[in-house]
Protein backbone atom coordinates (compact mmCIF):
# COMPACT_ATOMS: atom_id res chain seq x y z
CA UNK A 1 -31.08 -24.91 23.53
CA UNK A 2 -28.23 -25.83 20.63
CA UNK A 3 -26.22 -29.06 20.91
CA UNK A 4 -22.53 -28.35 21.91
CA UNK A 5 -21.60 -29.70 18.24
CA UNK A 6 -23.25 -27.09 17.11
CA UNK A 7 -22.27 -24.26 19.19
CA UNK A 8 -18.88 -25.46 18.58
CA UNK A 9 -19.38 -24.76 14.58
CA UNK A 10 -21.25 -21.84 15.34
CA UNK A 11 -18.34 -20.56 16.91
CA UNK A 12 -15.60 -21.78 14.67
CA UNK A 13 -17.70 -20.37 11.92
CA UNK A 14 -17.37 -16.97 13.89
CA UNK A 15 -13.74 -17.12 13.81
CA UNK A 16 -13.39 -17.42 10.54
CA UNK A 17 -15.26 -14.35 9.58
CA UNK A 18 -13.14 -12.77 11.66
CA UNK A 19 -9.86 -14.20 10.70
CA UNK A 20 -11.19 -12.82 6.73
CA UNK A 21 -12.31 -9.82 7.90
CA UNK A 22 -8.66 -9.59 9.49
CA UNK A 23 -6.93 -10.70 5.90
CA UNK A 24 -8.94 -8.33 4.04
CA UNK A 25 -7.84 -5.58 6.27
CA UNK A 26 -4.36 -5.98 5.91
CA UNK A 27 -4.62 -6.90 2.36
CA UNK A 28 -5.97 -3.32 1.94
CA UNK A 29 -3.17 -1.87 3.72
CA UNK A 30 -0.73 -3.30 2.07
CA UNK A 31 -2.46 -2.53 -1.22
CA UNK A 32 -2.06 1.28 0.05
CA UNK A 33 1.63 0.76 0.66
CA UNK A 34 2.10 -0.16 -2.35
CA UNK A 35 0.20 3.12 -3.94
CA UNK A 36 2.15 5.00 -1.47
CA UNK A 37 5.53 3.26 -2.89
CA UNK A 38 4.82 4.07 -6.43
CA UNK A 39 3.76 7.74 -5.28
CA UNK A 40 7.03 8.39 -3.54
CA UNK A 41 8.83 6.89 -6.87
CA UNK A 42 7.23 8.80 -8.67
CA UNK A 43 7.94 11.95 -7.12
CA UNK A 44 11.80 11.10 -6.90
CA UNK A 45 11.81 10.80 -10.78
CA UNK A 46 10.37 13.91 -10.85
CA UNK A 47 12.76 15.45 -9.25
CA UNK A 48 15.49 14.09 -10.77
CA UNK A 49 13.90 15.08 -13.82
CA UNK A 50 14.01 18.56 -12.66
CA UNK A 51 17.22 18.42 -11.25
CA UNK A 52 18.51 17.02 -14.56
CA UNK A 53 16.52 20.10 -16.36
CA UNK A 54 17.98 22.53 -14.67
CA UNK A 55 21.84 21.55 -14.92
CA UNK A 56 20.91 21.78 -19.04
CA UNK A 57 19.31 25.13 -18.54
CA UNK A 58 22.01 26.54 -16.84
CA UNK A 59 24.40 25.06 -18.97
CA UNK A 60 23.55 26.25 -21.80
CA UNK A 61 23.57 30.33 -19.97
CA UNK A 62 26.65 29.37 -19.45
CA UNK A 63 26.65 28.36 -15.80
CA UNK A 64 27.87 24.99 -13.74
């Protein structure tokens, strides 16, 4: 049988494995929101790209 002491640190030790397992977790979801972010930027300069495309285009038919 263990010492008290040393259950103590055995368990202490415990929570912080969990406490970094915890940290990494929501490291790596914020690391996703942040590739989500730059998706959904991306795709609105896209389409403002096209957006901006087309008003030339039909411009220069003679429309808008």
């Amino acid at each position: 049988m263990s010492d008290w002491f040393s259950t103590a640190v055995a368990m202490q030790r415990e929570i912080l494995n969990a406490q970094q397992a915890q940290m990494d977790a929501a490291r790596k979801m914020l690391d996703m929101g942040q590739e989500l972010h730059d998706l959904q930027r991306a795709g609105i300069e896209a389409s403002e790209a096209n957006m901006r495309a087309w008003k030339r285009w039909t411009k220069m038919w003679g429309g808008g």
